[in-house]
Protein backbone atom coordinates (compact mmCIF):
# COMPACT_ATOMS: atom_id res chain seq x y z
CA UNK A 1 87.12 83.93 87.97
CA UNK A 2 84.41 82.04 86.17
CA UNK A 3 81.13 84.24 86.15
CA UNK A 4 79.20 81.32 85.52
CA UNK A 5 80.34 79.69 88.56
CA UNK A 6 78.93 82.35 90.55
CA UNK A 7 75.29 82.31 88.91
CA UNK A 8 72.70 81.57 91.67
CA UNK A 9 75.77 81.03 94.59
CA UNK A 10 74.34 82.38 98.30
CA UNK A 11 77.61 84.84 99.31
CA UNK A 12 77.43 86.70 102.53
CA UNK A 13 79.53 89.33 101.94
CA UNK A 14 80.72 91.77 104.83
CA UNK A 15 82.34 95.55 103.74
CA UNK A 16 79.97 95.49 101.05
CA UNK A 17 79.58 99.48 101.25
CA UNK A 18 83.73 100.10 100.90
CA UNK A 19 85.49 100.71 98.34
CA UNK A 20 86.52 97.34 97.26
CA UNK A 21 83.55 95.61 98.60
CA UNK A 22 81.47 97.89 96.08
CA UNK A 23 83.22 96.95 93.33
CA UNK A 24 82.71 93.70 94.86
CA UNK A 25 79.06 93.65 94.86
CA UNK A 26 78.81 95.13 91.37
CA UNK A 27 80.54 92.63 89.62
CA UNK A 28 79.07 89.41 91.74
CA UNK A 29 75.54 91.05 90.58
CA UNK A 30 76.66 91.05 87.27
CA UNK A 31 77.80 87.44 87.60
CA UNK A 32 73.94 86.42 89.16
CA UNK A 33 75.19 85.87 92.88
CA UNK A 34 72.75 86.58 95.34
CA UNK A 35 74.40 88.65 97.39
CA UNK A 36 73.41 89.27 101.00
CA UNK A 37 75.54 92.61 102.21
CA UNK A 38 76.67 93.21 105.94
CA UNK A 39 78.53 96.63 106.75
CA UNK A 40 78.57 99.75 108.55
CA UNK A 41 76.89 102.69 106.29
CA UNK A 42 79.66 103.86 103.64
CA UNK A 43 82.85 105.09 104.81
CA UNK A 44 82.80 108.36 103.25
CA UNK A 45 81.18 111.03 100.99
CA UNK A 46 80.82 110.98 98.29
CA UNK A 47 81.27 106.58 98.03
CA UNK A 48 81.13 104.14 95.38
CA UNK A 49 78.10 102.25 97.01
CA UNK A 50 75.79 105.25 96.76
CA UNK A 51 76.74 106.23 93.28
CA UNK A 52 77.09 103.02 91.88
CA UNK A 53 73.58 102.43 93.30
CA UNK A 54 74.96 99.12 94.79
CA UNK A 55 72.25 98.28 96.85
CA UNK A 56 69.69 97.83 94.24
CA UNK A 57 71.00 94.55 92.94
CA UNK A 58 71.30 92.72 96.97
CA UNK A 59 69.31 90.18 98.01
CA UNK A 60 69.73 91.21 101.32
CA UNK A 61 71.31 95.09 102.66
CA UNK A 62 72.46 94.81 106.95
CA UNK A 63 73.40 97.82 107.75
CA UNK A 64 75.43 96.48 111.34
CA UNK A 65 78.63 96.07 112.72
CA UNK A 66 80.80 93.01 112.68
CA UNK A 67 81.53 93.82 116.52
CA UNK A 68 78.06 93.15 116.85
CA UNK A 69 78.08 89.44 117.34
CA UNK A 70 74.73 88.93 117.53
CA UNK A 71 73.55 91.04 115.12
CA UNK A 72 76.28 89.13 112.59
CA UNK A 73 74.86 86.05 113.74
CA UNK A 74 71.51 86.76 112.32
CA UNK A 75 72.02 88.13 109.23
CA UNK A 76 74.54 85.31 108.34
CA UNK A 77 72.35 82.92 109.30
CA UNK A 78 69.29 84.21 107.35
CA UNK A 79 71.25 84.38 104.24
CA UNK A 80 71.91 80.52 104.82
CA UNK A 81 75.06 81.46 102.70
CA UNK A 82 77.32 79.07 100.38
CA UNK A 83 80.37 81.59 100.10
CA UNK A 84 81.27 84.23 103.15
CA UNK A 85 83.81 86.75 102.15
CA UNK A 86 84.67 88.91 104.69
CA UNK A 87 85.77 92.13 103.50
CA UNK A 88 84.67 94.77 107.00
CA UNK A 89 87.57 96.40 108.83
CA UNK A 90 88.93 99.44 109.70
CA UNK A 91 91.77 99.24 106.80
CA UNK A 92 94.02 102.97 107.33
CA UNK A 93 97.36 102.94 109.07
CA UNK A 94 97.27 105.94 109.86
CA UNK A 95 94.26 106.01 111.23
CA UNK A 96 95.01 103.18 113.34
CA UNK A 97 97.28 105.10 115.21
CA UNK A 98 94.20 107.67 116.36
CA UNK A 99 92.06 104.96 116.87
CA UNK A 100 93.58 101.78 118.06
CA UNK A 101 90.97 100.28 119.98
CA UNK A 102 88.56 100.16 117.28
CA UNK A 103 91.28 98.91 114.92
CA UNK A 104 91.29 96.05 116.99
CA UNK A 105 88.00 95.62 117.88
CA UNK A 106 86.91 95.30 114.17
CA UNK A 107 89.77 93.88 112.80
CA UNK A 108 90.42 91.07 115.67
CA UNK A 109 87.35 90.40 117.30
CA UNK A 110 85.35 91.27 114.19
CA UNK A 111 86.98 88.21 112.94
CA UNK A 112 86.24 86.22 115.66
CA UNK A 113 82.73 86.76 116.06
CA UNK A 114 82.14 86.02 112.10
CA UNK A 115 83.97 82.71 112.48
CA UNK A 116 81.74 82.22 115.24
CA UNK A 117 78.52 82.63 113.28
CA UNK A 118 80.08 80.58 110.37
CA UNK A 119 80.69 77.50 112.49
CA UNK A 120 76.56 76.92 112.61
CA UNK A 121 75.93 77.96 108.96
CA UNK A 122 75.73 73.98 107.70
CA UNK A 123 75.22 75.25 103.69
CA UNK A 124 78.45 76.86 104.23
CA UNK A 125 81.10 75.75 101.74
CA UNK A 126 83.67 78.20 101.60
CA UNK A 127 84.85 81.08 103.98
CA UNK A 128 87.47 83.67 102.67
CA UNK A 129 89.20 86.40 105.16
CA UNK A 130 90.48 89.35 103.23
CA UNK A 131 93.09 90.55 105.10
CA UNK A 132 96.38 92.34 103.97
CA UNK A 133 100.07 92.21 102.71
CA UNK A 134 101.09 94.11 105.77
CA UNK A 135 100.57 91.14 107.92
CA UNK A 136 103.89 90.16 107.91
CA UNK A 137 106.67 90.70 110.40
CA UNK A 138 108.00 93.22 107.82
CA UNK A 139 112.13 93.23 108.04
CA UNK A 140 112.00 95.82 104.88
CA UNK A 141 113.70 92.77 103.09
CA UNK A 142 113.87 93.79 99.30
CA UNK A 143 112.75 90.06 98.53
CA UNK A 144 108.97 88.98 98.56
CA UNK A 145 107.28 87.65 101.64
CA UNK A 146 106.22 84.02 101.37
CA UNK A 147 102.81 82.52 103.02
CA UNK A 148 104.19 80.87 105.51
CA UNK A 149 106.68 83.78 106.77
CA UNK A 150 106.14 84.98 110.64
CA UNK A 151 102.90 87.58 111.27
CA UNK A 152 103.94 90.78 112.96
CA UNK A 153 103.39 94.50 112.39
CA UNK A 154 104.76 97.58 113.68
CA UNK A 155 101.49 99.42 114.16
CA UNK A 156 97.75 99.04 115.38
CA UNK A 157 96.55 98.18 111.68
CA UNK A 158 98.88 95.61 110.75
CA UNK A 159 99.26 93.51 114.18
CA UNK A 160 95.29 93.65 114.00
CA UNK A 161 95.24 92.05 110.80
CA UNK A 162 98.13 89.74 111.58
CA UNK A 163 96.24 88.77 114.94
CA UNK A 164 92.97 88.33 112.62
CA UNK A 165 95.51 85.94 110.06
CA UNK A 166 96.14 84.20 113.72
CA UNK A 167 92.71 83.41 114.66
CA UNK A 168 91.62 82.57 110.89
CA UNK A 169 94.32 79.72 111.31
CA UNK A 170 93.29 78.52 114.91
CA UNK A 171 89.39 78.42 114.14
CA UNK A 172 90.13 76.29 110.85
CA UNK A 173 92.06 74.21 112.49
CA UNK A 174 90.37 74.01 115.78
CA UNK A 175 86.46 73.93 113.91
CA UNK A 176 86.95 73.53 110.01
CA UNK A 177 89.59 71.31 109.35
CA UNK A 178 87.27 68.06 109.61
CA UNK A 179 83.93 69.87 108.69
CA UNK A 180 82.41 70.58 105.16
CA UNK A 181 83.89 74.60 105.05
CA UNK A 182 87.25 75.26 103.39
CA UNK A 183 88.52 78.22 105.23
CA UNK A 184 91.32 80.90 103.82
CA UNK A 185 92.99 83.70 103.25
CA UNK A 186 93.50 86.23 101.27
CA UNK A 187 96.52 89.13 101.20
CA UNK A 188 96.89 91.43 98.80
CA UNK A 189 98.88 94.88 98.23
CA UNK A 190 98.07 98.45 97.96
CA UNK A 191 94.72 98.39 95.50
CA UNK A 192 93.65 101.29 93.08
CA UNK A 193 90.41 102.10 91.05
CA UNK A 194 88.13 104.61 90.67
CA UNK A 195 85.64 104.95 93.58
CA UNK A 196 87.77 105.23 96.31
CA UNK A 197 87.48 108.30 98.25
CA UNK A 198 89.44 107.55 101.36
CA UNK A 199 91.73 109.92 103.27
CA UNK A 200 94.90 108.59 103.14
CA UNK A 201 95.23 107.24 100.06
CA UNK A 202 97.55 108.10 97.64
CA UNK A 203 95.09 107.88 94.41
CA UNK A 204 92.06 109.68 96.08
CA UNK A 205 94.72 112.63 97.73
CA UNK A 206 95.50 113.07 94.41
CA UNK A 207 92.40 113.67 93.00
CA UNK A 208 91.09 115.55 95.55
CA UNK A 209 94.20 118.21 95.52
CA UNK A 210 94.24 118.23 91.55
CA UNK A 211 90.77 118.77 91.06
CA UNK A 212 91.19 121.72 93.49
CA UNK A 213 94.14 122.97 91.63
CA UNK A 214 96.46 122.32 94.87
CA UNK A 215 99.49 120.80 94.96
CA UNK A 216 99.73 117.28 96.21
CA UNK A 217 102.04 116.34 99.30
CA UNK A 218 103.47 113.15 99.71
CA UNK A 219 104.85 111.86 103.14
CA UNK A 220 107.44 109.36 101.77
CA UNK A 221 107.66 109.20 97.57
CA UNK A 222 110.71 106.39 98.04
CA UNK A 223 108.23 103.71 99.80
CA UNK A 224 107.79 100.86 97.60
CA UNK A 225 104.32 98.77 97.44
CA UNK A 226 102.73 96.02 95.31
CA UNK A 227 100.25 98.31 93.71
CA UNK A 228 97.55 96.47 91.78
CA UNK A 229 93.92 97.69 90.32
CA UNK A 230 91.33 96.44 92.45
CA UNK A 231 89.93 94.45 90.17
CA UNK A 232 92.91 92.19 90.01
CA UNK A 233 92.95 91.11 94.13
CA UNK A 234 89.12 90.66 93.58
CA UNK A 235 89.72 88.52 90.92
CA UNK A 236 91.98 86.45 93.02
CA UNK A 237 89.63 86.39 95.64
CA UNK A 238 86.69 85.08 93.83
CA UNK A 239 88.77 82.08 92.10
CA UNK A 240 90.19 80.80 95.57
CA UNK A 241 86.12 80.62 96.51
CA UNK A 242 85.65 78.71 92.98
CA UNK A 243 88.80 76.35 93.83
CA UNK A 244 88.08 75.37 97.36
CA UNK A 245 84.78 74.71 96.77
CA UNK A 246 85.98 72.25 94.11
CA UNK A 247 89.13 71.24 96.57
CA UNK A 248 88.36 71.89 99.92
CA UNK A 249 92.44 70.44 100.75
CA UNK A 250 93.45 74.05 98.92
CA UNK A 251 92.48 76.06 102.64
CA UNK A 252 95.13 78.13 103.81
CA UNK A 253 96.79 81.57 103.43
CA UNK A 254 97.53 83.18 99.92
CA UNK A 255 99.69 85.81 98.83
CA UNK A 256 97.93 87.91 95.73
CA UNK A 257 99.73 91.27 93.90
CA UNK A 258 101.88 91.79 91.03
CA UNK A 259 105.38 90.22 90.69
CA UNK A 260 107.84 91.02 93.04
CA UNK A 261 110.13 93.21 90.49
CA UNK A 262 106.80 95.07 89.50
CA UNK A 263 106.60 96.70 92.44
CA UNK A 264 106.65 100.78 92.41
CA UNK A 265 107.41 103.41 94.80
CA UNK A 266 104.69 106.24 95.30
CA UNK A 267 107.00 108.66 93.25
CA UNK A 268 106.72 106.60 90.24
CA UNK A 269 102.77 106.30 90.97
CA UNK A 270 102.32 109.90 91.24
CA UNK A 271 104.28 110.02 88.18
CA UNK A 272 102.04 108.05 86.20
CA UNK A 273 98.96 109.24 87.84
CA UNK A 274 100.15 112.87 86.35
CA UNK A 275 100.90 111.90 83.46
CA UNK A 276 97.59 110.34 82.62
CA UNK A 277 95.29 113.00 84.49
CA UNK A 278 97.00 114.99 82.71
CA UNK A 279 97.60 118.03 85.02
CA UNK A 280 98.57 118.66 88.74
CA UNK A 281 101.55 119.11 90.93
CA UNK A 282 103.02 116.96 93.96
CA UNK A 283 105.47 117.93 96.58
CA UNK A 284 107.12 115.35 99.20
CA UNK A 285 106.18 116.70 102.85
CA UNK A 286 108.26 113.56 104.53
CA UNK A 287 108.06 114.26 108.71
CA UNK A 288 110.91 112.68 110.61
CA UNK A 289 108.41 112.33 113.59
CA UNK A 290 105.37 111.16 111.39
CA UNK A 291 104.03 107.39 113.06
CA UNK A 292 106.38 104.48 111.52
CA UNK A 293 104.72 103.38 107.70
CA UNK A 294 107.07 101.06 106.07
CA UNK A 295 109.45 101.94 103.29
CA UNK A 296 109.65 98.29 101.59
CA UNK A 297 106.79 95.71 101.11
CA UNK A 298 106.72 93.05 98.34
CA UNK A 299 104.39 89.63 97.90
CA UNK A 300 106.04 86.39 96.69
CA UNK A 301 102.62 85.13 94.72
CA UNK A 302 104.02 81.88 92.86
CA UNK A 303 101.82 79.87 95.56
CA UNK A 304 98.59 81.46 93.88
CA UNK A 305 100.05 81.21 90.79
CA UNK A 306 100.60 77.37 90.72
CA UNK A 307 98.00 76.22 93.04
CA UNK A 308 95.02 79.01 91.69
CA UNK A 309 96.57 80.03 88.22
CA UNK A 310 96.51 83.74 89.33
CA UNK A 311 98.15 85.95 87.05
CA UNK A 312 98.04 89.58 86.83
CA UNK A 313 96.31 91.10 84.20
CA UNK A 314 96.62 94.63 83.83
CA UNK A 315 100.19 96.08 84.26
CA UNK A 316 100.86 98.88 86.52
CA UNK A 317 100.74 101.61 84.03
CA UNK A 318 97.24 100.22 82.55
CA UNK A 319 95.15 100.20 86.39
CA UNK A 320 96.75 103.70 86.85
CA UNK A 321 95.10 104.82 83.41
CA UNK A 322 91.91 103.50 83.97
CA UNK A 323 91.69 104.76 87.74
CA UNK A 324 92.43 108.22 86.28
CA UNK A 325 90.50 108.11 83.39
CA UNK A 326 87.47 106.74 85.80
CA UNK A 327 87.95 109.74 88.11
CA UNK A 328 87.97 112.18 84.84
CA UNK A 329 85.13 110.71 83.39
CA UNK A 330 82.99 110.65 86.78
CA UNK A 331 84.39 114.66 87.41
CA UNK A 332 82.55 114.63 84.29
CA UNK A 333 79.42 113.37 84.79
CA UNK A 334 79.61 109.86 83.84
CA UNK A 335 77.61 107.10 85.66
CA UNK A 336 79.82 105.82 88.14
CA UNK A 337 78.33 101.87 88.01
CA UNK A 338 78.41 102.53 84.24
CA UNK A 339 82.08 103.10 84.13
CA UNK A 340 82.35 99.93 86.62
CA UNK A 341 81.21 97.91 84.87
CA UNK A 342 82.97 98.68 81.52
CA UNK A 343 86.08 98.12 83.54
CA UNK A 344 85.23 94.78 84.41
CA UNK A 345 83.59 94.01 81.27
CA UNK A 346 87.52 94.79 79.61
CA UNK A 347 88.95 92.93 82.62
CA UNK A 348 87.07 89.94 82.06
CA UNK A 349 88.35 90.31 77.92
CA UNK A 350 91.94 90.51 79.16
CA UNK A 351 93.63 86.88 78.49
């Protein structure tokens, strides 16, 4: 990304109180964005928004609900916006499974009603959906998936977001294609970082049973994913906003993660976690009859590559020692915006 770029840009950013959209919000603050946030209060407690004091830097704070279409349609269009990324959803698999009807209610017609408000925002330039890398119609093929590869999804949280890819594609080609708003987007693998408190998640379980002295238990330590730190997807996000504002012809869906062969099963994560946190235990508590999570799921990313010059920064085994050492510090008593923003001060340094 170029944090110049970003000085004085109107971005409408939705999620802005999760996990990656606090990160988010820090670092477009830093780079002198006016941000204007739209979410539902923080997912959990304790979050990164409150303790990263997030809100103090936003132009503009909507506490709302992207199912709320009108609602959505007013704070977007106060913000008169330049950049929307759209970050809300309801982003656990496993929790889709409990809750599949607001799965899809966020994640499909969430989607729909923010295209909706975009299509009479006439300062909008650019319009990025965040969506994911389980999208695809995953075969458990031990090559990377390719942009153009068939949606699908096994479960409520994946077909949601693969229905949300769907619409994304109809609406800019339907409303955008002719019109001054380059429309994309974005999927990206299984983030880490410091901040993230979610149930579910491999990196927070962790913490949570370690800290407690308990022993950690995994459902399925063979499944492979394209772990990345968070700051690298968010990276990628932010340059496909620079590039098709500057190339509106680059619109489409993008593939963002490591390189295929750098993918890692959750054993080795744990591993490394361990070994940097420096204490705790881990047991694999795989259930035959647990709801379906897939075992294999790789990016191909050489379209970001060439057409955005993406690259990954930080290699596995550096975002797992700075989410650990973030959590340590934190457990601590460090600031956690403080310890945000030296990570993104170092990621920003890393050529």
């Amino acid at each position: 990304m170029n944090s110049n770029w970003w000085r004085g840009k109107r971005v409408f950013l939705t999620g802005h109180t999760g996990f990656k959209g606090s990160w988010l919000s820090l670092w477009l603050q830093n780079a002198g964005a006016e941000v204007h946030g739209y979410s539902t209060p923080p997912p959990t407690e304790p979050n990164l928004f409150t303790m990263g004091r997030i809100a103090k830097g936003l132009a503009s704070h909507t506490v709302a609900d992207v199912r709320d279409a009108d609602a959505l349609k007013a704070a977007m269009h106060a913000a008169t916006p330049e950049v929307v990324l759209h970050m809300a959803a309801q982003p656990l698999v496993r929790r889709s499974y409990a809750a599949p009807v607001e799965t899809y209610s966020v994640n499909v017609l969430g989607t729909v009603h923010l295209l909706e408000a975009a299509r009479e925002c006439r300062n909008l330039r650019v319009l990025v959906n965040v969506t994911t890398d389980k999208c695809y119609d995953n075969k458990e093929h031990v090559w990377g998936y390719r942009e153009d590869e068939a949606m699908g999804g096994l479960d409520p949280y994946s077909s949601s977001k693969a229905c949300s890819e769907l619409i994304t594609a109809a609406y800019r080609a339907s409303y955008f294609k002719s019109g001054g708003t380059a429309v994309a987007t974005a999927r990206a693998g299984n983030v880490i970082g410091g901040g993230d408190w979610a149930s579910d998640r491999l990196i927070p379980d962790a913490v949570r049973a370690w800290q407690a002295g308990r022993v950690l238990a995994i459902r399925n330590p063979s499944a492979i994913r394209p772990w990345q730190h968070v700051l690298e997807p968010l990276a990628a996000y932010l340059r496909l906003a620079e590039r098709l504002w500057d190339t509106p012809a680059l619109a489409g869906a993008y593939n963002f993660g490591p390189d295929t062969a750098d993918a890692a099963s959750v054993g080795d994560v744990v591993a490394l976690a361990r070994q940097t946190y420096g204490t705790g235990e881990w047991e694999s508590l795989a259930d035959p009859k647990a709801p379906h999570e897939a075992g294999w799921l790789a990016l191909e990313v050489a379209k970001a590559r060439v057409a955005l010059d993406v690259r990954a920064r930080w290699p596995l085994q550096e975002g797992i020692r700075r989410t650990m050492h973030w959590y340590r510090r934190c457990a601590d008593g460090a600031d956690a915006r403080s310890l945000c923003d030296a990570d993104i001060a170092d990621f920003e340094g890393a050529r």
